[in-house]
N, C-alpha and C. Protein backbone atom coordinates (compact mmCIF):
# COMPACT_ATOMS: atom_id res chain seq x y z
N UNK A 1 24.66 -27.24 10.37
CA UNK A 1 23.46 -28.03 10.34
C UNK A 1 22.67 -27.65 9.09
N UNK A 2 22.19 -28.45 7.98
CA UNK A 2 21.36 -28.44 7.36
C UNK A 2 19.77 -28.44 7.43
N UNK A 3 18.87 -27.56 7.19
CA UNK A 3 17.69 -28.12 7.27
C UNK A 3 16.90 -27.46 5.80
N UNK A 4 16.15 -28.45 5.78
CA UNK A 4 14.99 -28.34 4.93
C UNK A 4 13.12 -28.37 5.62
N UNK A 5 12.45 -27.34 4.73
CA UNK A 5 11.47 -27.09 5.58
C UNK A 5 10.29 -27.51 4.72
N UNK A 6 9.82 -28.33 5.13
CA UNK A 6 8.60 -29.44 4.13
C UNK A 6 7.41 -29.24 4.19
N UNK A 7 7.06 -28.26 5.66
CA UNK A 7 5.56 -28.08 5.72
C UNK A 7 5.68 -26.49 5.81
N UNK A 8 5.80 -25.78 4.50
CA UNK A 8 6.10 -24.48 4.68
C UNK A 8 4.54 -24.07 3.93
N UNK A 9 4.39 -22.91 4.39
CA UNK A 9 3.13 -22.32 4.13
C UNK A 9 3.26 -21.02 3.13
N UNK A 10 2.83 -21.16 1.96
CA UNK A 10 3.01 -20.51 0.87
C UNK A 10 2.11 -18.81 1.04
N UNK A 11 3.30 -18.46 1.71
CA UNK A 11 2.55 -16.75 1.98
C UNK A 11 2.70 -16.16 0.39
N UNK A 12 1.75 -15.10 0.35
CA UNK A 12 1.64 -14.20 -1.07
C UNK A 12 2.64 -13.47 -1.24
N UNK A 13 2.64 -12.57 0.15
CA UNK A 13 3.87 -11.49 -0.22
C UNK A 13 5.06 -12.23 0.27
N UNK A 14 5.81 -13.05 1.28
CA UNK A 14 6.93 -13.45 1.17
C UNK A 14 7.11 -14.91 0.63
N UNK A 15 7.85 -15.01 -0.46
CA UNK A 15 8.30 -16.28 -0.81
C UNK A 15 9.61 -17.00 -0.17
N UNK A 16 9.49 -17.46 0.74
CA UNK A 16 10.65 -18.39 1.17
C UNK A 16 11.53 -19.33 0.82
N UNK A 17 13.23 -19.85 0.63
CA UNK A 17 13.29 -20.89 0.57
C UNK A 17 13.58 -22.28 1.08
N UNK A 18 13.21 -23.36 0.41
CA UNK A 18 13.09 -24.32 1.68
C UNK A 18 14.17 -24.64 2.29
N UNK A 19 15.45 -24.69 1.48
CA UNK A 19 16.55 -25.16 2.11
C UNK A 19 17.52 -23.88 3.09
N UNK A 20 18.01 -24.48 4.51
CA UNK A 20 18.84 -23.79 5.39
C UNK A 20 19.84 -24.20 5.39
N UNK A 21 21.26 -23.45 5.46
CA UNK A 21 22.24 -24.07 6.61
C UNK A 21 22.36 -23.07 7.85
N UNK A 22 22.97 -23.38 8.82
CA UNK A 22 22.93 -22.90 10.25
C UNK A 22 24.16 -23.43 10.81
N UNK A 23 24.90 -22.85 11.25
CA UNK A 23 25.68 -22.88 12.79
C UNK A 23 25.23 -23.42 13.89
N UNK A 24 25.26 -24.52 14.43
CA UNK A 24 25.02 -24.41 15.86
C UNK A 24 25.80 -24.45 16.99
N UNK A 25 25.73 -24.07 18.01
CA UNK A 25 26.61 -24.43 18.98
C UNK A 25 25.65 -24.54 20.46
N UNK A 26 26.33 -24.97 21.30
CA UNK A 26 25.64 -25.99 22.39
C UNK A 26 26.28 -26.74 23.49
N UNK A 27 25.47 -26.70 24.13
CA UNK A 27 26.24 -27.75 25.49
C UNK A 27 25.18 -28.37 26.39
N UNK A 28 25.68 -29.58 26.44
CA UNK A 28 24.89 -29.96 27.75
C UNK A 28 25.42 -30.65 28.11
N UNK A 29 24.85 -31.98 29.36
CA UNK A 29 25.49 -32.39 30.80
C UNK A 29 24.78 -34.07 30.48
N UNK A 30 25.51 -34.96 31.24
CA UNK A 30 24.54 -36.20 31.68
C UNK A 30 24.35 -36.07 32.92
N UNK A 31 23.46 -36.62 33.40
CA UNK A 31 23.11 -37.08 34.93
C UNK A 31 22.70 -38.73 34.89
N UNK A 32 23.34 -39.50 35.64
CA UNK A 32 23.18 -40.77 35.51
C UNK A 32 22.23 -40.89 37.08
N UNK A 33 21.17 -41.36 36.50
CA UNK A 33 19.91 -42.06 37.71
C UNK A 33 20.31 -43.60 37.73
N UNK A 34 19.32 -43.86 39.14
CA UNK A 34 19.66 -45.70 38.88
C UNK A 34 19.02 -46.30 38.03
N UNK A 35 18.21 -45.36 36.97
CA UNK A 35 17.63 -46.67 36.23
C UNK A 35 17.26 -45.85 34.94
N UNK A 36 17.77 -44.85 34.78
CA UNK A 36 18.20 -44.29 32.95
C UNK A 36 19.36 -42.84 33.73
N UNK A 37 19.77 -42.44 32.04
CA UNK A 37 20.44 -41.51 32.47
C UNK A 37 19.67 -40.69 31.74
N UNK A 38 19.91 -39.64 32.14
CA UNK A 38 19.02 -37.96 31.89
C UNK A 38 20.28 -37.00 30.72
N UNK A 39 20.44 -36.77 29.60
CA UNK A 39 20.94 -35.95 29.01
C UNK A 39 20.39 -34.51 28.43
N UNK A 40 20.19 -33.66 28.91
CA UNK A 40 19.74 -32.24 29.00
C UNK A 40 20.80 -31.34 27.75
N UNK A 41 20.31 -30.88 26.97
CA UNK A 41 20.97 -30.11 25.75
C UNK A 41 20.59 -28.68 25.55
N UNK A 42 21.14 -27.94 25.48
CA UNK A 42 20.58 -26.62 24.85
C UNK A 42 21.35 -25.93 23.54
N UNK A 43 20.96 -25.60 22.65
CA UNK A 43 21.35 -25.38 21.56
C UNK A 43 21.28 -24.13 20.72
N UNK A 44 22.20 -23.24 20.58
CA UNK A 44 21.67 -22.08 19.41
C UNK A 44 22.14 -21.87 18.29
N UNK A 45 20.96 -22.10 17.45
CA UNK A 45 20.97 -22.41 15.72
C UNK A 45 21.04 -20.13 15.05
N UNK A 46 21.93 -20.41 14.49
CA UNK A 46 22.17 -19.38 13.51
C UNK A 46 22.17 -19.57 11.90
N UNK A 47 21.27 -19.04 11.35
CA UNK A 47 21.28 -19.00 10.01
C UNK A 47 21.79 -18.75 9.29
N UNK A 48 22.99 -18.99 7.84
CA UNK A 48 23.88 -18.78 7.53
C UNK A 48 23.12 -17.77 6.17
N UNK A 49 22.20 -18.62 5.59
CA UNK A 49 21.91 -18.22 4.31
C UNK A 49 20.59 -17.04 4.23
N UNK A 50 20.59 -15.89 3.23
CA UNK A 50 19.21 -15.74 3.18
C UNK A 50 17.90 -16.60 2.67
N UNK A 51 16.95 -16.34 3.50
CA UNK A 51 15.84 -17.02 3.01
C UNK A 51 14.96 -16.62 2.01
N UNK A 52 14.41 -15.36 2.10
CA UNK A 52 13.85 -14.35 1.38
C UNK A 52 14.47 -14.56 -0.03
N UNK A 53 13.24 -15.14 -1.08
CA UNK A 53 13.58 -15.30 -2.23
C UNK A 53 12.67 -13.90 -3.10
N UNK A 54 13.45 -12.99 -3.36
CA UNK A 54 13.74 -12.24 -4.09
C UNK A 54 13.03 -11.80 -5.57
N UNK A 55 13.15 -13.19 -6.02
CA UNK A 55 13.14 -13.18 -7.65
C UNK A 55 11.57 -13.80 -7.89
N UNK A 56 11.26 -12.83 -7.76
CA UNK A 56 9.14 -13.18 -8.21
C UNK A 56 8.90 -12.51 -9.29
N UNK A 57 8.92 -13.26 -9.90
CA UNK A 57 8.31 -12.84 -11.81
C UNK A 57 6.27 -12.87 -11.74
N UNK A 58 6.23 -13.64 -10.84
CA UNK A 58 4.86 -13.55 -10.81
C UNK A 58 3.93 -12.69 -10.27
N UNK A 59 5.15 -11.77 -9.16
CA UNK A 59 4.39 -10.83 -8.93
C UNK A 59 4.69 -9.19 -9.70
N UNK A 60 5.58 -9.30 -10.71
CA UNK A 60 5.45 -8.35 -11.49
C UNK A 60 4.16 -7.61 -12.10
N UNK A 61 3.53 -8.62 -12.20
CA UNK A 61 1.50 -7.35 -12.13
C UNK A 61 1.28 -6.72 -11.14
N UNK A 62 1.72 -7.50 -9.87
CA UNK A 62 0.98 -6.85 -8.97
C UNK A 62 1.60 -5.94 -7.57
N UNK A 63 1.63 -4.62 -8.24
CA UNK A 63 3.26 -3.83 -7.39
C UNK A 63 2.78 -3.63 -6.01
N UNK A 64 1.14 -3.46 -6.01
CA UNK A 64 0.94 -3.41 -4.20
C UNK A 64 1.36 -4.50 -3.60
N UNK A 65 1.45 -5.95 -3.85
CA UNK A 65 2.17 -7.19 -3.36
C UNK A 65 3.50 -7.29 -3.12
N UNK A 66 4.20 -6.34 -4.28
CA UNK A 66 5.61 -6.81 -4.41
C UNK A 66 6.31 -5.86 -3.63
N UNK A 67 5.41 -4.66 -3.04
CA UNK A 67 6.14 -3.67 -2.03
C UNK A 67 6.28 -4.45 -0.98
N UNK A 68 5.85 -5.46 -0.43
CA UNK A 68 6.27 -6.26 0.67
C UNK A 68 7.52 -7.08 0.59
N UNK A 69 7.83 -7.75 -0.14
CA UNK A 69 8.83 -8.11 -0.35
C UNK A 69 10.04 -7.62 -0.63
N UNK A 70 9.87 -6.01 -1.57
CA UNK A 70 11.03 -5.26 -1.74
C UNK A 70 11.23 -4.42 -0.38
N UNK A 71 10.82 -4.62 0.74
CA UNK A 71 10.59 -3.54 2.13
C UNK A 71 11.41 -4.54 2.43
N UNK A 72 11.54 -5.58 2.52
CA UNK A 72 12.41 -6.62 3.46
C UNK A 72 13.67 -6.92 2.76
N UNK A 73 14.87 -6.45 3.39
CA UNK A 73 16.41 -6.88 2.95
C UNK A 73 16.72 -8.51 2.95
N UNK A 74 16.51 -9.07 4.18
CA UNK A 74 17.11 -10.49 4.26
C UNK A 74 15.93 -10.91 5.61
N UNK A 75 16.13 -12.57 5.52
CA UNK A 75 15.04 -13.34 6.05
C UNK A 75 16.45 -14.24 6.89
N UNK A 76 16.37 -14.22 7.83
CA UNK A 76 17.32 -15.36 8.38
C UNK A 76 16.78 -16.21 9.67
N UNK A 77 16.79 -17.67 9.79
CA UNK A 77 16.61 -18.10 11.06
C UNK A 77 17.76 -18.35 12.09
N UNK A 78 16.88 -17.77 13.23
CA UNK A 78 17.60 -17.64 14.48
C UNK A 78 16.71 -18.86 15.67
N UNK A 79 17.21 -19.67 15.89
CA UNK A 79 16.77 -20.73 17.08
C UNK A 79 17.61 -21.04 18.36
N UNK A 80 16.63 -21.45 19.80
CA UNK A 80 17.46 -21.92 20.47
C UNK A 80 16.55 -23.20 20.88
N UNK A 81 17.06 -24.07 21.22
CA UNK A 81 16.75 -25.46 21.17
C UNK A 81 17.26 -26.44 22.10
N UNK A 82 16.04 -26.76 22.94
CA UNK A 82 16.25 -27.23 23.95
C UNK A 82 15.66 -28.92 24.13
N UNK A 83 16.68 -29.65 24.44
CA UNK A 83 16.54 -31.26 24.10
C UNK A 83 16.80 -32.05 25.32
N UNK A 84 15.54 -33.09 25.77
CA UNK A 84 16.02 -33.61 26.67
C UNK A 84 16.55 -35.26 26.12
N UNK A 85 17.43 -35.98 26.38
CA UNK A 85 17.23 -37.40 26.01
C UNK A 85 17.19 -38.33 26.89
N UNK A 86 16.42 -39.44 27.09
CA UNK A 86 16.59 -40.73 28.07
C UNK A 86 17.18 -41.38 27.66
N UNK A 87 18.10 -42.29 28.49
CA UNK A 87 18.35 -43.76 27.60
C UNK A 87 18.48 -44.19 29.37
């Protein structure tokens, strides 16, 4: 799964990047009612790539900032995701 993250919030000390890929895997069930059917999903997203972007030239002035970022090895998202659908 691909994602991209559009409403990301520009922290000082970690710079993120927007684009993900992820693994997912998942299962779910139908249940047919008399008048829709019910599809119930659950899903867990694994992050393939690091996020944690690394390479800040801008914070080269400022080393009390950039100790935050050099303290952190890798940034990865981990989700589980739970979907109901009608039709």
């Amino acid at each position: 799964m691909y994602a991209h993250d559009l409403a990301k919030d520009r922290s000082e000390q970690y710079k993120l990047k927007n684009a993900d890929v992820m693994l997912t895997v998942g299962m779910g069930c139908d249940f047919y009612m008399p008048f829709f059917k019910l599809c119930p999903e659950i899903k867990f997203c694994f992050g393939l790539k690091n996020l944690l972007d690394k390479n800040r030239p801008d914070l080269e002035d400022n080393p009390e900032v950039m100790r935050f970022t050099d303290s952190v090895n890798k940034i990865k998202s981990n989700m589980v995701v739970v979907t109901f659908f009608f039709e």
